[in-house]
Protein backbone atom coordinates (compact mmCIF):
# COMPACT_ATOMS: atom_id res chain seq x y z
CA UNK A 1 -19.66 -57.10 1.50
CA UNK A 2 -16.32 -55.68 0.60
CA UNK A 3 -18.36 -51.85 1.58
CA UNK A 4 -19.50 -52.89 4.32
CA UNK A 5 -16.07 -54.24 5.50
CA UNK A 6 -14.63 -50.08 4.70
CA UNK A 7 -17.36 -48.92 6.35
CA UNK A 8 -16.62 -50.83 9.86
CA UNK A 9 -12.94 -49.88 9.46
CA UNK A 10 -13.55 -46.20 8.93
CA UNK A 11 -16.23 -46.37 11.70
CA UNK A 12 -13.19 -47.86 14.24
CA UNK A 13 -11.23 -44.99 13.15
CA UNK A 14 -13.43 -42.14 14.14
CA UNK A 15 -14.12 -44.31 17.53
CA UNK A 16 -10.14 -43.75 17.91
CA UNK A 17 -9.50 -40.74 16.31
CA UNK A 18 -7.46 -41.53 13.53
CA UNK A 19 -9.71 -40.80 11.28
CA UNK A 20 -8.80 -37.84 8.92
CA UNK A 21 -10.32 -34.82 9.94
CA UNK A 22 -12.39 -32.00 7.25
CA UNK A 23 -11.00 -28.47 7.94
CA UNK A 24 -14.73 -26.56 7.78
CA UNK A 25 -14.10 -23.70 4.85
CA UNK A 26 -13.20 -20.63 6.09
CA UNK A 27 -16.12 -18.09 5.80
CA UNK A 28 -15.61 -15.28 3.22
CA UNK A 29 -15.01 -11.75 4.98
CA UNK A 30 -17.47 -9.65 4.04
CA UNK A 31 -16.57 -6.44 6.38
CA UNK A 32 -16.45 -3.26 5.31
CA UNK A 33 -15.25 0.04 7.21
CA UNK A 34 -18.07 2.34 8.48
CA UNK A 35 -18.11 5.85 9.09
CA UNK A 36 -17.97 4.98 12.88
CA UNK A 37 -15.27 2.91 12.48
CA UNK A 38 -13.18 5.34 10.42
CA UNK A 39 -13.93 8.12 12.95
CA UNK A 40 -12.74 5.69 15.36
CA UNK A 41 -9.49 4.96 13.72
CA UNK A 42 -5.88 6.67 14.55
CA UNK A 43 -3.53 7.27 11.72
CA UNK A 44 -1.30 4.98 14.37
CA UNK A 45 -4.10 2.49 14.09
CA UNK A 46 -4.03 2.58 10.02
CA UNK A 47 -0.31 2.45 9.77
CA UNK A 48 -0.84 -1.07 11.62
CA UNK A 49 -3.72 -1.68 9.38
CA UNK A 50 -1.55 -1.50 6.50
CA UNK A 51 1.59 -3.13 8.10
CA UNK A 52 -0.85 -6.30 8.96
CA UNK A 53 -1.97 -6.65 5.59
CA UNK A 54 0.89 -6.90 4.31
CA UNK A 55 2.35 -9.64 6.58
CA UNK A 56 -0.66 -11.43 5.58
CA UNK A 57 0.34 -10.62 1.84
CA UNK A 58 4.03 -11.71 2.28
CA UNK A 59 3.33 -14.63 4.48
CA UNK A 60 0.46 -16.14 2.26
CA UNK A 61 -2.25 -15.56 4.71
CA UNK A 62 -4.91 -13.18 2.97
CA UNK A 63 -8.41 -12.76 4.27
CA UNK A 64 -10.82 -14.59 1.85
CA UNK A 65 -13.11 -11.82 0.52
CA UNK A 66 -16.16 -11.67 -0.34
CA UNK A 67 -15.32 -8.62 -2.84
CA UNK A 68 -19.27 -8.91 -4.67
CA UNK A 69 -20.61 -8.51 -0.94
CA UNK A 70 -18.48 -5.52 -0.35
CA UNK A 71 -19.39 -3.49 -3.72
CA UNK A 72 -22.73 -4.00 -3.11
CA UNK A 73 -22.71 -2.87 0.59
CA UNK A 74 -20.19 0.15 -0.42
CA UNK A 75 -22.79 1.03 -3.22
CA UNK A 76 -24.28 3.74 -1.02
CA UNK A 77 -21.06 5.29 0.61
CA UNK A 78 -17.44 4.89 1.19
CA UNK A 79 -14.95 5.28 4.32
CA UNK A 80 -11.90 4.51 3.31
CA UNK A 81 -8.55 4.82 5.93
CA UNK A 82 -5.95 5.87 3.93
CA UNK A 83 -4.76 7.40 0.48
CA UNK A 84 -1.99 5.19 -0.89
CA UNK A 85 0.05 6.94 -3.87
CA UNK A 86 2.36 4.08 -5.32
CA UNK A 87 3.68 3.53 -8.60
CA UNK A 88 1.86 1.99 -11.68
CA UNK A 89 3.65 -1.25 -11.78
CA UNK A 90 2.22 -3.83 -12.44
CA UNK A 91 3.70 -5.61 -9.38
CA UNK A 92 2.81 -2.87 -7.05
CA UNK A 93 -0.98 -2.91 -6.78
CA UNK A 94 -1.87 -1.59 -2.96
CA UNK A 95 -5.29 -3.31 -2.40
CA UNK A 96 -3.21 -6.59 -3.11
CA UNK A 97 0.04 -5.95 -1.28
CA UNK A 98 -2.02 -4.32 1.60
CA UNK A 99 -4.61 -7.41 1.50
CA UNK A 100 -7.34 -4.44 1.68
CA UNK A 101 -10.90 -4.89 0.74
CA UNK A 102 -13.29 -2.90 -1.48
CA UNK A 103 -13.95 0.77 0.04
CA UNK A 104 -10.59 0.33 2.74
CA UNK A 105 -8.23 2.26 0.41
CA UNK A 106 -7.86 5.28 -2.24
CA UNK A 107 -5.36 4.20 -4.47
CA UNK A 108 -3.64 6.68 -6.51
CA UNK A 109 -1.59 5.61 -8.94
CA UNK A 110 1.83 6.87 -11.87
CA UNK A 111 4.92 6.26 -13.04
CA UNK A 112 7.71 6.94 -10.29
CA UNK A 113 4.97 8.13 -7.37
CA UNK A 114 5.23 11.48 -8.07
CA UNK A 115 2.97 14.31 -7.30
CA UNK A 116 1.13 17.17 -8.84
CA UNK A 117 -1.92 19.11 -8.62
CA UNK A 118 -4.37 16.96 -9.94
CA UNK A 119 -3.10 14.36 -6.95
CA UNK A 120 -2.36 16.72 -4.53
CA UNK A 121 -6.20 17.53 -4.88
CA UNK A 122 -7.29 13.95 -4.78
CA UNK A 123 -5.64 13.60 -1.51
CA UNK A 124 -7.34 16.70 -0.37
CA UNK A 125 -10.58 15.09 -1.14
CA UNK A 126 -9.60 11.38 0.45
CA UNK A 127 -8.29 13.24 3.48
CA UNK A 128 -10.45 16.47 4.39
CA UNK A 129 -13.84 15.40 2.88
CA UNK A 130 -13.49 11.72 2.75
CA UNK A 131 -11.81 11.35 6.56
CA UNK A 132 -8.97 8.98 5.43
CA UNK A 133 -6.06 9.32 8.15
CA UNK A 134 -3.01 8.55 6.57
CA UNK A 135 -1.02 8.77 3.32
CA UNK A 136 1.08 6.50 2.10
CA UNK A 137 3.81 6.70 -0.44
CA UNK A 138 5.25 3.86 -1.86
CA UNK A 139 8.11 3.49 -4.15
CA UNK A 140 9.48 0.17 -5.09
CA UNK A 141 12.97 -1.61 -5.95
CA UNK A 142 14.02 -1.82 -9.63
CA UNK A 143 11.52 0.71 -10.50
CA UNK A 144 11.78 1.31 -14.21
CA UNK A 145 10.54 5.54 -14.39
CA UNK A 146 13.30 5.84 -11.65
CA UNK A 147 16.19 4.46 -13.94
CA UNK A 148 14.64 6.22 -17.00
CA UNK A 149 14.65 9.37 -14.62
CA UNK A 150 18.32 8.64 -13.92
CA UNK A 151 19.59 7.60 -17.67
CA UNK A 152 17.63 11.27 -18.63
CA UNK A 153 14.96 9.11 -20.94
CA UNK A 154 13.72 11.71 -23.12
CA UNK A 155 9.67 9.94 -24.47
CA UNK A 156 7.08 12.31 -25.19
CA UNK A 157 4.79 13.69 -22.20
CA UNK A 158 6.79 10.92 -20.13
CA UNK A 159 10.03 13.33 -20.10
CA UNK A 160 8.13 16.06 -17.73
CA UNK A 161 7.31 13.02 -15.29
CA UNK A 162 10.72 11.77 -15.14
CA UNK A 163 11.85 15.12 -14.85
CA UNK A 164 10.02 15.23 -11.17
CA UNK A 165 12.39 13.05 -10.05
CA UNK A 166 15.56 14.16 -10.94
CA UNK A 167 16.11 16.04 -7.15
CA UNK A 168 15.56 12.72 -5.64
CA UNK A 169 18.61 11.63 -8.28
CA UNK A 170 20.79 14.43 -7.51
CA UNK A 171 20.19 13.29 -3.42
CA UNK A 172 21.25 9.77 -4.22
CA UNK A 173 24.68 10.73 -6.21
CA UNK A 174 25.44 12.66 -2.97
CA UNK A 175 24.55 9.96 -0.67
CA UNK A 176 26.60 7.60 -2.70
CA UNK A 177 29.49 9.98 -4.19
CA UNK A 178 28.51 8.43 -7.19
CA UNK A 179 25.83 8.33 -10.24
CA UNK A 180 25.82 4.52 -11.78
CA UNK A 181 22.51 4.27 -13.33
CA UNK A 182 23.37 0.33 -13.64
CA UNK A 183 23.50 -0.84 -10.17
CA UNK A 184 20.35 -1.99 -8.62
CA UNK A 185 21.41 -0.74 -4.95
CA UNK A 186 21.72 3.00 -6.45
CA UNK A 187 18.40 2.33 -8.10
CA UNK A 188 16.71 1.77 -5.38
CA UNK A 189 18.45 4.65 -3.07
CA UNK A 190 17.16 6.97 -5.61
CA UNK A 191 13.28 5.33 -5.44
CA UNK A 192 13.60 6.08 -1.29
CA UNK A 193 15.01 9.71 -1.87
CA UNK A 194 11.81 9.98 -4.25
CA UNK A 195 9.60 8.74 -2.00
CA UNK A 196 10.90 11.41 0.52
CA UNK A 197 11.07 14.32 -1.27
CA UNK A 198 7.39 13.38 -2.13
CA UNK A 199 6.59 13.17 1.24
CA UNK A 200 7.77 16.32 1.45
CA UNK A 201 6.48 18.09 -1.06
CA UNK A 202 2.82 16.93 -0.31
CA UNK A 203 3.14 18.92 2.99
CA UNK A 204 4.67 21.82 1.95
CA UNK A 205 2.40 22.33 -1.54
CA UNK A 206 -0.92 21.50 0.52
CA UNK A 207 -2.52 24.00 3.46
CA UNK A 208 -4.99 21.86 4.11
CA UNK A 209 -3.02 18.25 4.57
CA UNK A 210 -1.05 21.03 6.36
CA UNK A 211 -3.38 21.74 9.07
CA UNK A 212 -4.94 17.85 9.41
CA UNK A 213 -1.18 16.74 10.15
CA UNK A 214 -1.28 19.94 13.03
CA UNK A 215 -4.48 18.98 14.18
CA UNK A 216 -3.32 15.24 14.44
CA UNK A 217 -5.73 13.79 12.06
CA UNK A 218 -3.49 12.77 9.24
CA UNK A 219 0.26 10.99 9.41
CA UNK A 220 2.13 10.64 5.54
CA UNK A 221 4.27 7.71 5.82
CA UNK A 222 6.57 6.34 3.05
CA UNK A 223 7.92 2.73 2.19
CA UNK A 224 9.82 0.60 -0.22
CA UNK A 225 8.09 -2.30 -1.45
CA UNK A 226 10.44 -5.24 -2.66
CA UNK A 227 9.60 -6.58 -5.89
CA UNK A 228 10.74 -9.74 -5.53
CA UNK A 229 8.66 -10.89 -2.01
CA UNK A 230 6.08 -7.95 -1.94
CA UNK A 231 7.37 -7.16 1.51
CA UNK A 232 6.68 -3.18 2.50
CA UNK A 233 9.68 -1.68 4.60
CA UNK A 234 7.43 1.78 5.87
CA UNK A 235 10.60 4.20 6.71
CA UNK A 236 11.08 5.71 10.35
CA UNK A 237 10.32 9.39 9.37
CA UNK A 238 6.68 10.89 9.10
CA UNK A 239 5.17 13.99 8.92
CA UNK A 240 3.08 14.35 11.27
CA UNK A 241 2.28 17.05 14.18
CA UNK A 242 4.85 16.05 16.36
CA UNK A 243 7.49 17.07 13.94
């Protein structure tokens, strides 16, 4: 009896709409991009890309992926939209802070984001053979390489990579008429001189990112990610062919 009595009052809920209403589960995306949709594609249009996902990142709002779906469609060819070079922190992993799926990105990936040959030519592949349309570089705040680059850590085969950075170091002291290798805000002006001079140097050490920037099929952008929200601050300059 006493069911029967729950069931009648539930039953003059719905009739009034009181009754609590199921959300339906949001369907897992299983997207991926296709060589007609990278063709498609701007680097204008993949700078949004990125600055989307990472709203959706920052605000708690990431598309539910069906990541299994996406290998297995990937399996037979990739298109990804950009090359991201960021640093190997553990906090700083693109596909997450991006809220990009399986096959969207080439990550690329050391201590500092610096560059050499053996990147320079994996962009050169992503970009020119693989038809991604931008490059990203992303430093981030209290990066640990960049202090050791500014204390002069001496470790091993990490000394040469710190040693990359040390122009980006020597721009900061003049920017801030002072070198103090303990204060987070000089820190961080050093990982955005970094991220510039890498910008940089990717152009100038490259011919062939060279003429995909002049031919308006390729924009490097840099940005700062913040640690301690995972917001992406993408600076104003870029290389591109209108510069």
């Amino acid at each position: 009896m006493k069911s029967k009595g729950i069931y009648k009052f539930f039953l003059i809920l719905c009739i009034a709409g009181l009754a609590p209403v199921t959300k339906a589960a949001e369907q897992p995306y299983t997207a991926t991009i296709t060589a007609e949709r990278q063709e498609a594609k701007t680097p204008q249009q993949v700078l949004q890309r990125l600055k989307e996902g990472n709203e959706r990142f920052v605000s708690g709002k990431m598309k539910n992926r069906d990541l299994l779906t996406q290998a297995t469609s990937t399996s037979t060819g990739q298109h990804p939209v950009a090359v991201v070079l960021n640093c190997m922190d553990s906090r700083a992993s693109p596909e997450i802070l991006f809220d990009q799926g399986i096959g969207d990105i080439f990550a690329i990936r050391i201590a500092g984001n610096v560059q050499n040959n053996d990147i320079l030519g994996s962009m050169e592949f992503g970009t020119q053979l693989a038809g991604a349309k931008l490059i990203a570089v992303i430093g981030h705040t209290s990066c640990g390489a960049i202090q050791g680059a500014c204390q002069q850590a001496k470790l091993g085969h990490l000394t040469d990579l710190l040693q990359k950075i040390q122009p980006a170091v020597e721009q900061a002291s003049k920017e801030k008429s002072s070198k103090d290798c303990t204060k987070p805000d000089f820190i961080d002006q050093i990982a955005k001189d970094n991220v510039l001079l890498v910008m940089k140097q990717l152009q100038e050490s490259s011919p062939v990112l060279q003429q995909l920037i002049k031919n308006g099929n390729l924009v490097i952008v840099g940005g700062i990610q913040d640690v301690s929200t995972g917001k992406v601050t993408f600076f104003d300059d870029q290389i591109n062919a209108q510069k």
